[in-house]
N, C-alpha and C. Protein backbone atom coordinates (compact mmCIF):
# COMPACT_ATOMS: atom_id res chain seq x y z
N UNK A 1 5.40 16.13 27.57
CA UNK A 1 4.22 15.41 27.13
C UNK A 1 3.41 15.00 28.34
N UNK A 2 2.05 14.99 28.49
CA UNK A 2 1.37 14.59 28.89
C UNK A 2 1.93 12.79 29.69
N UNK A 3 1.88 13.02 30.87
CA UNK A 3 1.86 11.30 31.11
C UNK A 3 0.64 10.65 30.77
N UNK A 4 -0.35 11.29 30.79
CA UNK A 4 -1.54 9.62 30.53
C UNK A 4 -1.22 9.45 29.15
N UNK A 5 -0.71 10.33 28.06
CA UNK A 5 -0.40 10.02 26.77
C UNK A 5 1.05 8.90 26.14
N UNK A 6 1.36 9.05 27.08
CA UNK A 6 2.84 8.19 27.58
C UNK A 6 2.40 6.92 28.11
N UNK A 7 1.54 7.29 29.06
CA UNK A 7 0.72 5.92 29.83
C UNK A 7 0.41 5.19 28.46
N UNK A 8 -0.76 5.49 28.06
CA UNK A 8 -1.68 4.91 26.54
C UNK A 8 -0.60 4.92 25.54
N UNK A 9 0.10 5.80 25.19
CA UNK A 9 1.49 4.97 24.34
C UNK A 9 1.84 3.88 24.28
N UNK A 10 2.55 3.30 25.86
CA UNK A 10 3.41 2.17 26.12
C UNK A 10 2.08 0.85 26.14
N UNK A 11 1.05 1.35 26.66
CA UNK A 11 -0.07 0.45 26.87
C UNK A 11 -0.02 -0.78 25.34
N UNK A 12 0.10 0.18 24.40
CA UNK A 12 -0.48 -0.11 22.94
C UNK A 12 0.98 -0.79 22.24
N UNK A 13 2.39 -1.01 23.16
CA UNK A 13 3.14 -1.80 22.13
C UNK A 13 3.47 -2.88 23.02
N UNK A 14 4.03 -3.92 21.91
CA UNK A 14 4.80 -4.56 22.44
C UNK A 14 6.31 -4.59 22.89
N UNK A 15 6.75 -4.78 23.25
CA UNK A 15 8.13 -4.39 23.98
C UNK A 15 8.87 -5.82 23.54
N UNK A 16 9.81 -6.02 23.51
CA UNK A 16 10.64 -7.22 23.11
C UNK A 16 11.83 -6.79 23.48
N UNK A 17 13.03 -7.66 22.79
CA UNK A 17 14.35 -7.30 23.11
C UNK A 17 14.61 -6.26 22.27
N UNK A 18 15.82 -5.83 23.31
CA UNK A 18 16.28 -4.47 22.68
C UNK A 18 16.65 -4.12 20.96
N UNK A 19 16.97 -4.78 20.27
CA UNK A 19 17.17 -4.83 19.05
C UNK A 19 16.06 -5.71 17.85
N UNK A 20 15.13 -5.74 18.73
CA UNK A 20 13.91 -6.51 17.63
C UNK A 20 12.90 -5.34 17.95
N UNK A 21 12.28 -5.85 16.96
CA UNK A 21 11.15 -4.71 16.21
C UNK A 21 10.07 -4.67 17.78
N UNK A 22 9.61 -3.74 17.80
CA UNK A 22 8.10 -3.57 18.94
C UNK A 22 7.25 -3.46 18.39
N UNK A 23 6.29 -4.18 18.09
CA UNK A 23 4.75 -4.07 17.03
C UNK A 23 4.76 -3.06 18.11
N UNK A 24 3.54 -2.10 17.42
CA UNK A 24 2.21 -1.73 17.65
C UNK A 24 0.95 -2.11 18.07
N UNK A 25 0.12 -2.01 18.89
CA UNK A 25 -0.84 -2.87 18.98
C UNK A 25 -1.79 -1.92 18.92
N UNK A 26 -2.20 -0.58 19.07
CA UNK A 26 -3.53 -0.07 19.02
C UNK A 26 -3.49 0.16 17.73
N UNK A 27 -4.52 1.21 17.25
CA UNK A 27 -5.19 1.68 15.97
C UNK A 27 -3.94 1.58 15.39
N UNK A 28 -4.28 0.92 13.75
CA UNK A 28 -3.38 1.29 12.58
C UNK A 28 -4.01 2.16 11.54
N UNK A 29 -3.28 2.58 10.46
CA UNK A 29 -3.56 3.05 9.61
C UNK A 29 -3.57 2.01 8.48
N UNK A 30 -3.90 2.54 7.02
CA UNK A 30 -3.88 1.49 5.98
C UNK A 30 -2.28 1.28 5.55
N UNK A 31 -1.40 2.05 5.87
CA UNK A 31 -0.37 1.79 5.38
C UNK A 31 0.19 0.68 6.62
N UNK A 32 -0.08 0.44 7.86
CA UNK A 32 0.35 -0.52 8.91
C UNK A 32 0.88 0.68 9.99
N UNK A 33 1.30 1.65 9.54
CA UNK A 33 1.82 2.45 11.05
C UNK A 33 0.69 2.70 11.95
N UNK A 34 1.24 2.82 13.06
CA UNK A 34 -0.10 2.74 14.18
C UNK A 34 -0.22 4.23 14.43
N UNK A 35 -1.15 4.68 14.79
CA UNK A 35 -1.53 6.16 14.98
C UNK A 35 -2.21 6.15 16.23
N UNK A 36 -2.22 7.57 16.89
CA UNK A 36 -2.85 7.88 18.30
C UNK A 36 -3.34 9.03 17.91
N UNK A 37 -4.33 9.48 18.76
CA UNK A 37 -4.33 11.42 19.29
C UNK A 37 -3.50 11.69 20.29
N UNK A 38 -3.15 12.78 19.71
CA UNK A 38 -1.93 13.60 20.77
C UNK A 38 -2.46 14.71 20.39
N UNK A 39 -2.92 15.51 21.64
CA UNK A 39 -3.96 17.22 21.69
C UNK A 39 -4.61 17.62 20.75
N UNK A 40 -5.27 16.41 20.12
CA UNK A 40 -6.32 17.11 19.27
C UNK A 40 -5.96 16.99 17.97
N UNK A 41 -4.69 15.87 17.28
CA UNK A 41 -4.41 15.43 16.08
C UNK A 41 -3.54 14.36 16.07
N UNK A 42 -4.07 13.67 14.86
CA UNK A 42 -3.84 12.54 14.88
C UNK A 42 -2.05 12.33 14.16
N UNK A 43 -1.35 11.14 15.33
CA UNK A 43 -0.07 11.37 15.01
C UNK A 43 0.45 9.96 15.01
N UNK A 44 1.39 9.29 14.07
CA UNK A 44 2.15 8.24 14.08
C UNK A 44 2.45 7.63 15.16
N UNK A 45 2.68 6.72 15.24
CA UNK A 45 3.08 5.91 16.45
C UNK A 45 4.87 6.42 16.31
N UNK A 46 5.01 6.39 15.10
CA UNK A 46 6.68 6.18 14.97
C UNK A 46 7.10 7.65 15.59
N UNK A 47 6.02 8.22 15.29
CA UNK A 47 6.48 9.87 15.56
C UNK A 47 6.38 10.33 16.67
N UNK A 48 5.62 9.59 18.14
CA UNK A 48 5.22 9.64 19.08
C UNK A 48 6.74 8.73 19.77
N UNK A 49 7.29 8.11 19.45
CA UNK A 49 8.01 6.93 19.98
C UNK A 49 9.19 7.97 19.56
N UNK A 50 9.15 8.66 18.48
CA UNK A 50 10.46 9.42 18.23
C UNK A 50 10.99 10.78 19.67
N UNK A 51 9.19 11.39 19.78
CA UNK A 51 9.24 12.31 20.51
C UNK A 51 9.94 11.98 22.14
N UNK A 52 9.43 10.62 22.14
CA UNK A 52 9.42 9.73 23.75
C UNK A 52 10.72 9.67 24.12
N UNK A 53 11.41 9.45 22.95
CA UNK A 53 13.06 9.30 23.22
C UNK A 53 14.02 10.29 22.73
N UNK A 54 13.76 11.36 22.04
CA UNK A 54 14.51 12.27 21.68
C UNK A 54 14.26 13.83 22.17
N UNK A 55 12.84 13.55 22.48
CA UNK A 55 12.24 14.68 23.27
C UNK A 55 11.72 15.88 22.57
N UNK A 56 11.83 15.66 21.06
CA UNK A 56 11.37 17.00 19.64
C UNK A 56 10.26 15.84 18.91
N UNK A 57 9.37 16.64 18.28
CA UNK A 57 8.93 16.48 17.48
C UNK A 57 9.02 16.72 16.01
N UNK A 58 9.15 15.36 15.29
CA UNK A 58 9.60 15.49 13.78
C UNK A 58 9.43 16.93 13.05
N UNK A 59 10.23 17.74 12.30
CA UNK A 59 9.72 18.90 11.95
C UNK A 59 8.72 18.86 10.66
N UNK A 60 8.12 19.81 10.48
CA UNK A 60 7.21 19.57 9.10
C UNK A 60 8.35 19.29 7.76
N UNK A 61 7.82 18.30 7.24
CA UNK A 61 8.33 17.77 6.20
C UNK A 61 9.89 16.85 6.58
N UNK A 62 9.42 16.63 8.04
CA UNK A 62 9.91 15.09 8.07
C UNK A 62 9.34 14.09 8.73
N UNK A 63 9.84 12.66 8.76
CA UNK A 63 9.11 11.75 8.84
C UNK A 63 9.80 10.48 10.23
N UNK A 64 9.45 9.76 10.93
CA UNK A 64 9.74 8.58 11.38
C UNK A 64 9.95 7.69 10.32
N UNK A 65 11.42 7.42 9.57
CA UNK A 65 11.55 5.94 8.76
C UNK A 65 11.64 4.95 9.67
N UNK A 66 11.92 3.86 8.99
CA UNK A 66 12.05 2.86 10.04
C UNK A 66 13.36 1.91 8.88
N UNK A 67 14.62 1.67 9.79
CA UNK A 67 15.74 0.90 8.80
C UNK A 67 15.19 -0.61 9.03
N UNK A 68 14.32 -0.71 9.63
CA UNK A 68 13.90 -2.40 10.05
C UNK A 68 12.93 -2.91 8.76
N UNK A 69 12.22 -1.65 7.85
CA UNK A 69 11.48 -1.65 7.08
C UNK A 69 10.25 -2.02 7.65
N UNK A 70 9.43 -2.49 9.23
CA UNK A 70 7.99 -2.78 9.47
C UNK A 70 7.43 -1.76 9.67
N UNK A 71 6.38 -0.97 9.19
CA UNK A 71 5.81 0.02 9.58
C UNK A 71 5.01 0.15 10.45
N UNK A 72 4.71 -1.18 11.15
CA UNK A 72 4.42 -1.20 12.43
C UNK A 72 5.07 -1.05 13.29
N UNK A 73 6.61 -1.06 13.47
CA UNK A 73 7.19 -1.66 14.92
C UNK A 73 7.56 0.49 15.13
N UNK A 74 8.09 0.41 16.58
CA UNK A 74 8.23 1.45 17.02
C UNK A 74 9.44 1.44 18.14
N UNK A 75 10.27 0.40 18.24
CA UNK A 75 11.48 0.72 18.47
C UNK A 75 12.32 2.32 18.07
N UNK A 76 12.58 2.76 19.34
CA UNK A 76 13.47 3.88 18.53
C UNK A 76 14.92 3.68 18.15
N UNK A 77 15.47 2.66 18.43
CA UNK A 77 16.63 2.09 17.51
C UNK A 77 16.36 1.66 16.34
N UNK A 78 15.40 1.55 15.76
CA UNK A 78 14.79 1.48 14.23
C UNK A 78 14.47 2.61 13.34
N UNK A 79 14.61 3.88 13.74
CA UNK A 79 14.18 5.10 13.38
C UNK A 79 14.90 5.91 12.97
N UNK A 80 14.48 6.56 12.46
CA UNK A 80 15.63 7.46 11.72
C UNK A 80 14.40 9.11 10.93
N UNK A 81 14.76 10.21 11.64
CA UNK A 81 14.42 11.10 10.66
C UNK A 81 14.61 11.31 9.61
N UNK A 82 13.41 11.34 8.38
CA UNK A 82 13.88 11.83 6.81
C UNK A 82 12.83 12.15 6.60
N UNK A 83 12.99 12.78 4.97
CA UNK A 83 11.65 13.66 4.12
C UNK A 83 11.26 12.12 3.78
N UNK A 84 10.07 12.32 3.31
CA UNK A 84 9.67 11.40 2.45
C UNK A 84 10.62 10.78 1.05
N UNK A 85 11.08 11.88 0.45
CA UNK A 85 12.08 11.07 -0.67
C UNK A 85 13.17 10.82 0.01
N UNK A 86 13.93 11.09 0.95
CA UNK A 86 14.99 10.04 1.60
C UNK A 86 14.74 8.76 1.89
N UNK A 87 13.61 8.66 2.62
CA UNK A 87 12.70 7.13 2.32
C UNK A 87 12.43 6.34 1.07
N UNK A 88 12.04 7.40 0.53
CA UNK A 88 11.86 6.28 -1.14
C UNK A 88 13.20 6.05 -1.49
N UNK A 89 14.16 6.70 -1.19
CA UNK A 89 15.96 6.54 -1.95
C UNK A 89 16.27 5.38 -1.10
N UNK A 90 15.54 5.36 0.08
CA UNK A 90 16.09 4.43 1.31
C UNK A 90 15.55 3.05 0.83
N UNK A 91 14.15 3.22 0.56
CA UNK A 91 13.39 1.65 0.17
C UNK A 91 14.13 1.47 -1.46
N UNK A 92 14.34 2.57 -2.27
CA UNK A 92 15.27 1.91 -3.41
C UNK A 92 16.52 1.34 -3.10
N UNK A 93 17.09 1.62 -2.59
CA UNK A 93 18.56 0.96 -2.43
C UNK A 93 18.18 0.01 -1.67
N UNK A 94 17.58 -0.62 -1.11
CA UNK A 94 16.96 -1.74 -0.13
C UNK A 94 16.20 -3.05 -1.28
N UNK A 95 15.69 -1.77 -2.39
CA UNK A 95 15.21 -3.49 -3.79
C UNK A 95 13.39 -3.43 -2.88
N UNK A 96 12.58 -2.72 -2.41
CA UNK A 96 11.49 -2.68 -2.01
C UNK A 96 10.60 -1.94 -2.44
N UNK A 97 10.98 -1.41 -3.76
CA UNK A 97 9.74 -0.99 -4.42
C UNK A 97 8.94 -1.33 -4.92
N UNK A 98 8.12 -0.97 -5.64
CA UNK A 98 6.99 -1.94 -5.70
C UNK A 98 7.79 -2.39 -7.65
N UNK A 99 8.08 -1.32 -8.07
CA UNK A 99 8.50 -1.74 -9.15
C UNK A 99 9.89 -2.78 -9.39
N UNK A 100 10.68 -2.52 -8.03
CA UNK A 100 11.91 -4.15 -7.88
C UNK A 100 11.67 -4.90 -7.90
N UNK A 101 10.27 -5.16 -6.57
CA UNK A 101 10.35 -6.12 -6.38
C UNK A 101 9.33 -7.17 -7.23
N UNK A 102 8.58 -6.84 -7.89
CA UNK A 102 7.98 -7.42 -9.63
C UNK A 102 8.12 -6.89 -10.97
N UNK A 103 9.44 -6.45 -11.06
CA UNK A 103 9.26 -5.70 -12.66
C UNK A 103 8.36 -6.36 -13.27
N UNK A 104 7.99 -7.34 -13.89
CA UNK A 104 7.28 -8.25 -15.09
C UNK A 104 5.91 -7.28 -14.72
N UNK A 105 5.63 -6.73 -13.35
CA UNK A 105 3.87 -6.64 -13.40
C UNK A 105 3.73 -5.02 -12.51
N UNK A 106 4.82 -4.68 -12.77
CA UNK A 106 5.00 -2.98 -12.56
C UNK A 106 5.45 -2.18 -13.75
N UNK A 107 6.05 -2.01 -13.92
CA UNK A 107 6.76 -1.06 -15.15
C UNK A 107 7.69 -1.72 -16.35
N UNK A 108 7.50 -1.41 -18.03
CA UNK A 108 8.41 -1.80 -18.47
C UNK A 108 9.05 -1.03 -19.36
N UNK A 109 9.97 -0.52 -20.10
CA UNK A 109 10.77 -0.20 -20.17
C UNK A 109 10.41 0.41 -22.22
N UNK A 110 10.39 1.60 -22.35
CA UNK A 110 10.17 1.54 -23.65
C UNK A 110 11.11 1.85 -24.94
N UNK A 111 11.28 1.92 -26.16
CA UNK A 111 11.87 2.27 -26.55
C UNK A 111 13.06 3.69 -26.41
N UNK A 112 12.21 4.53 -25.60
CA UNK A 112 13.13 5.55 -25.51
C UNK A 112 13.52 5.76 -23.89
N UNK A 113 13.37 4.53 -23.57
CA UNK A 113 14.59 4.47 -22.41
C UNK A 113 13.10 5.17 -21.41
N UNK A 114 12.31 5.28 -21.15
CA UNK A 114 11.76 6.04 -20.38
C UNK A 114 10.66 4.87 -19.83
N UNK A 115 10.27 5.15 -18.42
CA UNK A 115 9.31 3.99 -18.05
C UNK A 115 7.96 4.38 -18.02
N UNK A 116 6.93 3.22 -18.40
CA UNK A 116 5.86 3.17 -19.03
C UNK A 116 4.75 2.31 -18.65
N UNK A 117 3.67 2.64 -17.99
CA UNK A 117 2.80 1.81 -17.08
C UNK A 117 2.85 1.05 -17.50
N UNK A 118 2.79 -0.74 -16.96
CA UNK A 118 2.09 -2.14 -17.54
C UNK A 118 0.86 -1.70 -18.35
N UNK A 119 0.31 -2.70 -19.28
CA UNK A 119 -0.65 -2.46 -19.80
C UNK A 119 -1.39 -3.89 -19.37
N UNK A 120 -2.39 -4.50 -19.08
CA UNK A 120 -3.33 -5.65 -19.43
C UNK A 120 -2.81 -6.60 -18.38
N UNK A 121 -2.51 -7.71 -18.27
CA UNK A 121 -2.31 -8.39 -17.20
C UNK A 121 -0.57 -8.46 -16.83
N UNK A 122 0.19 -7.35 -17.24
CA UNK A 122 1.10 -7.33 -17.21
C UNK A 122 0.97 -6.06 -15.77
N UNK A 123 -0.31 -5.50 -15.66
CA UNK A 123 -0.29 -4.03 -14.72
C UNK A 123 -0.39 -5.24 -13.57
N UNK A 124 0.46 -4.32 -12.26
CA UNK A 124 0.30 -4.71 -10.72
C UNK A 124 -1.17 -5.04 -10.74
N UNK A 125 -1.87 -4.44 -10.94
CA UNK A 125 -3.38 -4.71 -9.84
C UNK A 125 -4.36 -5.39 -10.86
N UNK A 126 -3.73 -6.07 -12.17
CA UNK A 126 -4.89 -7.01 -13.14
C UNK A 126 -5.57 -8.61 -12.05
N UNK A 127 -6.54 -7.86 -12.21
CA UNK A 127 -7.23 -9.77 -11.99
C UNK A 127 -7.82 -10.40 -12.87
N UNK A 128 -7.78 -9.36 -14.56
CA UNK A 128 -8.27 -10.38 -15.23
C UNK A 128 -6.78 -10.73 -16.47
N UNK A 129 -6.99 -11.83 -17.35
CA UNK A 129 -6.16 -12.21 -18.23
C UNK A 129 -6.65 -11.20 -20.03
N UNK A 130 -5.67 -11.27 -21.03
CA UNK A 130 -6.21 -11.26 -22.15
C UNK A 130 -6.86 -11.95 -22.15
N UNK A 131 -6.76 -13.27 -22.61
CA UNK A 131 -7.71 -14.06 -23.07
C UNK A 131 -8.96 -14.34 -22.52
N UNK A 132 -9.07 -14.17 -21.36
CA UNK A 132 -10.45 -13.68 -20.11
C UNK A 132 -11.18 -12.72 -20.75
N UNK A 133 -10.59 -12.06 -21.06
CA UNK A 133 -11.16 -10.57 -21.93
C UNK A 133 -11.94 -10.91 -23.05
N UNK A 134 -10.95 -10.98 -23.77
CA UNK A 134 -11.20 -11.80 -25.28
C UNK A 134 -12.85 -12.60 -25.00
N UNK A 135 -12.80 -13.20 -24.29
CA UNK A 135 -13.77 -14.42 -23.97
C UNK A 135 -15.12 -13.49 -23.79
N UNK A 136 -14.83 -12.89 -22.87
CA UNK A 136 -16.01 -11.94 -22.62
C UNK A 136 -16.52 -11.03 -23.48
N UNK A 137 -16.12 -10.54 -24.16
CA UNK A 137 -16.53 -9.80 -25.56
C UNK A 137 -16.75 -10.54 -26.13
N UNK A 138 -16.71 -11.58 -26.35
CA UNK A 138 -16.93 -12.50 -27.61
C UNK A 138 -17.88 -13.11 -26.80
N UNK A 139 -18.37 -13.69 -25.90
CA UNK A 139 -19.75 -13.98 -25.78
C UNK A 139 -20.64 -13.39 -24.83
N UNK A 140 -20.76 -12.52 -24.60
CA UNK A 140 -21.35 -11.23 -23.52
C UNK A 140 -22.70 -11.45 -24.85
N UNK A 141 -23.70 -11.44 -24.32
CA UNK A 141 -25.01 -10.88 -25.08
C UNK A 141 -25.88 -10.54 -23.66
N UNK A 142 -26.09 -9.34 -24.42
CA UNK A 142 -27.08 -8.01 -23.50
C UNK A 142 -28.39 -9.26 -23.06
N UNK A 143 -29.15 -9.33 -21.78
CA UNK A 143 -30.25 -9.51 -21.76
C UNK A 143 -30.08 -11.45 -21.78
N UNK A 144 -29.10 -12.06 -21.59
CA UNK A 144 -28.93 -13.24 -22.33
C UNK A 144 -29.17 -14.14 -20.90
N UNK A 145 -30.06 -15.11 -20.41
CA UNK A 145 -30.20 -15.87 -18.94
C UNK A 145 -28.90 -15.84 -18.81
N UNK A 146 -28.04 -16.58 -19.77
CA UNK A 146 -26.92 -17.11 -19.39
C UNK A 146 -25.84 -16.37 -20.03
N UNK A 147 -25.88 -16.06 -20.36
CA UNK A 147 -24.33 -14.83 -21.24
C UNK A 147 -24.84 -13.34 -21.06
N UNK A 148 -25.76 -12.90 -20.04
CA UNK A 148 -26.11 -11.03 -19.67
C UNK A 148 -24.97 -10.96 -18.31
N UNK A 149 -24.50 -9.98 -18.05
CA UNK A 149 -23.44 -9.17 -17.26
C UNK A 149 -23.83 -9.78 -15.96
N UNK A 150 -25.26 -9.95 -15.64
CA UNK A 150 -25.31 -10.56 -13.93
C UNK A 150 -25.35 -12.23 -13.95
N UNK A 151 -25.22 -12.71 -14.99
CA UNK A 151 -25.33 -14.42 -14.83
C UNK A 151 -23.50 -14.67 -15.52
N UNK A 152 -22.90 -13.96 -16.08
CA UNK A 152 -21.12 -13.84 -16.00
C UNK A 152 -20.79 -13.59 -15.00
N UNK A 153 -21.34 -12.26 -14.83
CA UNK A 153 -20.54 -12.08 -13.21
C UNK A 153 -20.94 -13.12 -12.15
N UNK A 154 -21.81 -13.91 -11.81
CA UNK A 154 -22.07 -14.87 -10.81
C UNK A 154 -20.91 -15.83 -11.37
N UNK A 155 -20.82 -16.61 -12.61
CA UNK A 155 -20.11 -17.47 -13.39
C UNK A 155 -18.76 -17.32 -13.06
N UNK A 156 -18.24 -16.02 -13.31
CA UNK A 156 -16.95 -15.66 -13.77
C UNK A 156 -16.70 -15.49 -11.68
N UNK A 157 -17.26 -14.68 -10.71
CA UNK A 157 -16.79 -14.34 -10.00
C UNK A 157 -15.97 -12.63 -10.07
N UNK A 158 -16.85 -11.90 -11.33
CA UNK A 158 -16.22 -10.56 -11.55
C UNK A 158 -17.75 -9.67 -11.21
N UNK A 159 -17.11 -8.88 -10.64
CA UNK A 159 -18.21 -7.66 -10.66
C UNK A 159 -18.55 -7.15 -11.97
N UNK A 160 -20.46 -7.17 -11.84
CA UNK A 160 -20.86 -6.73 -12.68
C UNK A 160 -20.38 -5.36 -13.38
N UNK A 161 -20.10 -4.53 -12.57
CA UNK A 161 -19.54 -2.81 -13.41
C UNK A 161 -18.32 -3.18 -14.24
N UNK A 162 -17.33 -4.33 -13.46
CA UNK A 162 -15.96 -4.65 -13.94
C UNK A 162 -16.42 -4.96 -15.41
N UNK A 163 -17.51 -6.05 -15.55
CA UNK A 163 -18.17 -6.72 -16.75
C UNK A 163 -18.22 -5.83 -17.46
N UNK A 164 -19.11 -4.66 -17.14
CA UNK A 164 -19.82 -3.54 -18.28
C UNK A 164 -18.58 -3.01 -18.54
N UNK A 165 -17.66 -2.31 -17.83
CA UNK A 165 -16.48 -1.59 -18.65
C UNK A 165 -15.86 -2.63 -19.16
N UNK A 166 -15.52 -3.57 -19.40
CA UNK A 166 -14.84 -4.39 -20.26
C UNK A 166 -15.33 -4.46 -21.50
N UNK A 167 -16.67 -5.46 -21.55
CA UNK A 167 -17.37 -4.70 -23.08
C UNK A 167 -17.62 -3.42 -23.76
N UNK A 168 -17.75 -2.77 -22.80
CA UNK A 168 -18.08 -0.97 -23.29
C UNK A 168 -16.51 -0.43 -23.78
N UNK A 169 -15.16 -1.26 -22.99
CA UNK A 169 -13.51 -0.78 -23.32
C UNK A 169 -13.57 0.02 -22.93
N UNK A 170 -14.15 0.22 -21.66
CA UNK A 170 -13.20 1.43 -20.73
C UNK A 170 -12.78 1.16 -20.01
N UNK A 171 -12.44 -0.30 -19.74
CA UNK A 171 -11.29 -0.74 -19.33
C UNK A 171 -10.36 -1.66 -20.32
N UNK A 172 -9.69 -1.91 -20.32
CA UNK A 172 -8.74 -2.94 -21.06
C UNK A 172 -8.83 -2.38 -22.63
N UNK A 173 -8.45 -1.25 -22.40
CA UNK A 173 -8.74 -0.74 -24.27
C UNK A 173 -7.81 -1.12 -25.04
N UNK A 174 -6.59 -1.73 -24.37
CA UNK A 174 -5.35 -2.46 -25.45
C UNK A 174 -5.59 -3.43 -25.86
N UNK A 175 -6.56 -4.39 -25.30
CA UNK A 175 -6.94 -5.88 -25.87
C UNK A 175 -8.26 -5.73 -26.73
């Protein structure tokens, strides 16, 4: 590898004791892992930190996990090569899915044993309630100073489009 890429590597973490996590400190991604360029494509921090100390690069269709679970840190005593579903088997047996760790507002369970998106404020990503709903259909009038979609939405604190698909039920079509 390149030393100035090694240089700008080490530049960008933090270093701590040997068995605690090393943030990242340059560019992240949305998931929290930090990313660099390395010759012209863009590559993990974890995967760069893997190369630094093992001297290969991850093969296609595997990954830098991390057993520390931060997807920032870059310790290579935290690392571990796998596919992507060795990771998800890894964060299941760990209780870190998104569906463990809130059943009530991830997945529930249906008659035939098979799992079945939340519906209404029972889904992960609701910010509104039934009865929020309810409310809004029941006094939404088109054109109204005070009950039209842009004087609710100021009121309520909901985006106007959120407003219109709610009355129109293209969103929340179970309530």
């Amino acid at each position: 590898m390149n030393p100035l890429i090694e240089r700008t590597f080490w530049s960008r973490v933090e270093r701590r004791g040997l068995d605690d996590c090393w943030p990242w400190t340059g560019t992240k991604m949305k998931d929290g892992r930090g990313s660099m360029r390395v010759e012209g494509r863009n590559v993990t921090a974890p995967q760069v930190s893997w190369f630094l100390h093992k001297g290969v690069w991850p093969q296609t269709g595997q990954m830098a996990c991390h057993s520390c679970d931060n997807p920032n840190c870059i310790n290579p005593k935290h690392l571990w090569l796998g596919t992507n579903r060795s990771n998800i088997l890894d964060a299941a047996a760990k209780g870190r899915l998104g569906m463990q760790k809130n059943p009530d507002r991830s997945y529930f369970a249906t008659p035939a044993g098979k799992a079945a998106k939340a519906r209404g404020s029972a889904h992960w990503n609701a910010k509104l309630t039934e009865e929020l709903v309810l409310w809004i259909r029941a006094n939404w009038r088109p054109k109204h100073p005070e009950l039209g979609l842009a004087a609710l939405s100021r009121r309520l604190g909901i985006h106007k489009n959120t407003l219109s698909k709610v009355v129109t039920r293209n969103i929340w079509k179970c309530v």
